[in-house]
C-alpha atoms as a PDB file:
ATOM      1  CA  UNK A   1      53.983  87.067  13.262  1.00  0.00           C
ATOM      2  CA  UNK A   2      53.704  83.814  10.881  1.00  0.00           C
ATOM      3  CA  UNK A   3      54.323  83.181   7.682  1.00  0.00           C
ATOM      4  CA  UNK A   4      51.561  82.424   5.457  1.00  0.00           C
ATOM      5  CA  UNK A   5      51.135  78.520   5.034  1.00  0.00           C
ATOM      6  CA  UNK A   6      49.569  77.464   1.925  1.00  0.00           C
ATOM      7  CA  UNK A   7      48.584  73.448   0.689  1.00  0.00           C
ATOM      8  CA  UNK A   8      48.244  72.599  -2.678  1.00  0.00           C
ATOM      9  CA  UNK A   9      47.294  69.693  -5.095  1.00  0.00           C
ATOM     10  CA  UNK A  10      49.031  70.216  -8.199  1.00  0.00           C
ATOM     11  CA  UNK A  11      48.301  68.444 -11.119  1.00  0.00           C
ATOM     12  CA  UNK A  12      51.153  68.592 -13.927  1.00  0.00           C
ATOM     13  CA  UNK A  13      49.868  68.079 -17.368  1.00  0.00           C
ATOM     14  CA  UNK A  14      51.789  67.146 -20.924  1.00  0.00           C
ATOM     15  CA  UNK A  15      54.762  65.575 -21.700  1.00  0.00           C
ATOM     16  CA  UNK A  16      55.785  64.631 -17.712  1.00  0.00           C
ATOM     17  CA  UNK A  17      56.808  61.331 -17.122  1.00  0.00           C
ATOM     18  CA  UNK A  18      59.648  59.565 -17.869  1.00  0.00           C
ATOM     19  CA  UNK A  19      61.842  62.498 -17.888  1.00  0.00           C
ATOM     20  CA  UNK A  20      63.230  63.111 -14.358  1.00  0.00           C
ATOM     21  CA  UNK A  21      59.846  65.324 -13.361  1.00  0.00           C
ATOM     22  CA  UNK A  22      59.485  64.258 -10.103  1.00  0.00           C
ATOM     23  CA  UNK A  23      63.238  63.852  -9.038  1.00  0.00           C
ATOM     24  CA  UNK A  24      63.232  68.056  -9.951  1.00  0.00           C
ATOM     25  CA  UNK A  25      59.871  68.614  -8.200  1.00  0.00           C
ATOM     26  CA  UNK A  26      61.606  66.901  -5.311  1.00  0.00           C
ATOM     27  CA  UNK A  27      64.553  68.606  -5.359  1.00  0.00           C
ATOM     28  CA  UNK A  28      62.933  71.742  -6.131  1.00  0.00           C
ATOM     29  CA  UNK A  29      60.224  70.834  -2.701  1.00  0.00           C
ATOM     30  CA  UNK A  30      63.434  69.973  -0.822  1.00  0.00           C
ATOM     31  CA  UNK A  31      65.242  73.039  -1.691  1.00  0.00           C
ATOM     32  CA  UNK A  32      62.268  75.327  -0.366  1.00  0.00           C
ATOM     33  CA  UNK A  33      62.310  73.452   2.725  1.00  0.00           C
ATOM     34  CA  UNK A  34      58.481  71.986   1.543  1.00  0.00           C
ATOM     35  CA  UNK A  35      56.379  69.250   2.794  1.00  0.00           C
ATOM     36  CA  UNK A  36      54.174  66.874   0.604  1.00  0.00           C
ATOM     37  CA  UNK A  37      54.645  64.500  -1.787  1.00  0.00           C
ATOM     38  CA  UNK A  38      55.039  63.876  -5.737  1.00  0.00           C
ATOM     39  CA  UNK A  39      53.978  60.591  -7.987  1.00  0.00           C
ATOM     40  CA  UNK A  40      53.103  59.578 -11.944  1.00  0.00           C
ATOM     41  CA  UNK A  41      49.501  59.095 -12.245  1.00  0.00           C
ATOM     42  CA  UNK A  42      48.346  56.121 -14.607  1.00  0.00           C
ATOM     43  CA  UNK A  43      47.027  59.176 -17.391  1.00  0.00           C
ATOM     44  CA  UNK A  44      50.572  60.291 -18.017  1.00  0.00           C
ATOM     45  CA  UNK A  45      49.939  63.513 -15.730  1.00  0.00           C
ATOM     46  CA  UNK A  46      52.265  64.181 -13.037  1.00  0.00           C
ATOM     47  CA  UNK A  47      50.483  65.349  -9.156  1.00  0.00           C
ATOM     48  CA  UNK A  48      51.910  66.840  -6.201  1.00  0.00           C
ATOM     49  CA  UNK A  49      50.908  67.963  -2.680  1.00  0.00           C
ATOM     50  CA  UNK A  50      52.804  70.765  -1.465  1.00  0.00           C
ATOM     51  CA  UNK A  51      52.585  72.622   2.278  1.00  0.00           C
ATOM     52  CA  UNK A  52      54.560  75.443   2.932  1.00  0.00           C
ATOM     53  CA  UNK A  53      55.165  79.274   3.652  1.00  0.00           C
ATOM     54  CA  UNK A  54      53.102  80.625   0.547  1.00  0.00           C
ATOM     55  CA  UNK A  55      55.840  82.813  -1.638  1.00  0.00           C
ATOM     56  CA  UNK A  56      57.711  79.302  -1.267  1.00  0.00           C
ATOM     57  CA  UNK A  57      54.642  77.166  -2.428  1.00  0.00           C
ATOM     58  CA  UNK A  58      54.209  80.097  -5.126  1.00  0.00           C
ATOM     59  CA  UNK A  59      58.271  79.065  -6.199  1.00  0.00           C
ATOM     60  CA  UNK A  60      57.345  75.293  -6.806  1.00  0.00           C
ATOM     61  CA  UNK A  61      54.455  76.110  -9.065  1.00  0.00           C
ATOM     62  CA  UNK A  62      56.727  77.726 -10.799  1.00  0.00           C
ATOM     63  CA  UNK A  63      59.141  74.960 -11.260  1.00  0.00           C
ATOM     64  CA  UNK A  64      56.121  72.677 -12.241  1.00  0.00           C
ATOM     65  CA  UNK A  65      55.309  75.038 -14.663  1.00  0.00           C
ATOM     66  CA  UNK A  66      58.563  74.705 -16.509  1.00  0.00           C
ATOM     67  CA  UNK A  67      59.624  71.013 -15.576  1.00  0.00           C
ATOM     68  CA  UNK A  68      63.366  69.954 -16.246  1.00  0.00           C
ATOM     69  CA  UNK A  69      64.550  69.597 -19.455  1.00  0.00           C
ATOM     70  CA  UNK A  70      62.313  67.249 -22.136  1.00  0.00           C
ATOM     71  CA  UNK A  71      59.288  68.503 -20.412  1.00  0.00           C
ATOM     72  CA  UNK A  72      56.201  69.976 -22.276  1.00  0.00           C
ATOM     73  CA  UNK A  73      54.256  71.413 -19.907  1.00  0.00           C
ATOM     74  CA  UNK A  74      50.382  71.972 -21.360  1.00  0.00           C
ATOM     75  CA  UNK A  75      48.513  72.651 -18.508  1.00  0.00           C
ATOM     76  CA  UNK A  76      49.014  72.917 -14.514  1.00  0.00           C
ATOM     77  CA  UNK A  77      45.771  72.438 -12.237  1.00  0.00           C
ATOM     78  CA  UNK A  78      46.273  74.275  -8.852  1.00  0.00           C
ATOM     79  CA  UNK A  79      43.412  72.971  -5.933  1.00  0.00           C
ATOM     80  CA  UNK A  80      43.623  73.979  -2.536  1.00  0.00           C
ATOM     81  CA  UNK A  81      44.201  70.911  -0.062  1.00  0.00           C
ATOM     82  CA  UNK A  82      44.600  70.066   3.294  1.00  0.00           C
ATOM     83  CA  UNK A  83      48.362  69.481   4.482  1.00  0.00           C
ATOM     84  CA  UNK A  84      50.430  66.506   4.258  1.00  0.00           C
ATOM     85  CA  UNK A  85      50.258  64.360   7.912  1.00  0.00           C
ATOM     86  CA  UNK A  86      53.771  64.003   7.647  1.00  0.00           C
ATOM     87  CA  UNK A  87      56.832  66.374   7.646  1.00  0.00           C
ATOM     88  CA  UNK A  88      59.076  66.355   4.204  1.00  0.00           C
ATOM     89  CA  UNK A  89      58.681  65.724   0.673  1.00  0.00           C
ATOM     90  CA  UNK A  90      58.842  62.231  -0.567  1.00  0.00           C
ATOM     91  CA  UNK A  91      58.506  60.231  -4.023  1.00  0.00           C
ATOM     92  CA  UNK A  92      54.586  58.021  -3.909  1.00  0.00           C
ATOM     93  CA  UNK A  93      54.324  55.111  -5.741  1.00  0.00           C
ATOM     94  CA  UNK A  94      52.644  55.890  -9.315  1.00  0.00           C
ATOM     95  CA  UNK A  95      48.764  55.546  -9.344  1.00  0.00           C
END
C-alpha cells in the first residue's frame, strides 16, 4: 500500500522576505524528504510548491505557518497543484 501523495501551492503572507523564509522552508522541504520549490514574489508574499507523502506536506504547512524567527505570518493560502517535474526542493528566482 502507498502513501498518500499530496501537491500544494502555498502562498505565505506578511512579514516574509528578507528574513531567511525560504532558506527554513527549504530546509524544512529537505528535511521531510519533499519535492518542489520556494521563491519571493514581487508583492512581498512568499510561494511554494510542495509534493510529498501527505502527513509530511501537512508538516511544512506547518512550518510556513510559523516561519523562522522575524516572521509575521498573516495569512497562508493552501491550492491544490499538480507536482513538481523535477525531483527535490530548490530556491526559484524571485518573481
Amino acid at each position: 500500500m502507498s502513501e498518500d501523495i499530496t501537491s500544494l501551492r502555498v502562498h505565505v503572507h506578511g512579514i516574509v522576505q528578507g528574513i531567511g523564509f525560504r532558506d527554513f522552508l527549504t530546509a524544512a522541504a529537505q528535511h521531510q524528504k519533499l519535492d518542489g520549490w520556494v521563491r519571493n514574489r514581487a508583492d512581498g508574499s512568499v510561494e511554494a510548491l510542495v509534493c510529498g507523502p501527505t502527513k509530511a506536506v501537512e508538516n511544512f504547512v506547518s512550518f510556513a505557518t510559523q516561519g523562522p524567527a522575524g516572521a509575521k505570518v498573516s495569512a497562508v493560502d493552501l491550492h491544490n497543484s499538480e507536482p513538481p517535474a523535477e525531483k527535490g526542493f530548490i530556491r526559484r528566482p524571485s518573481l
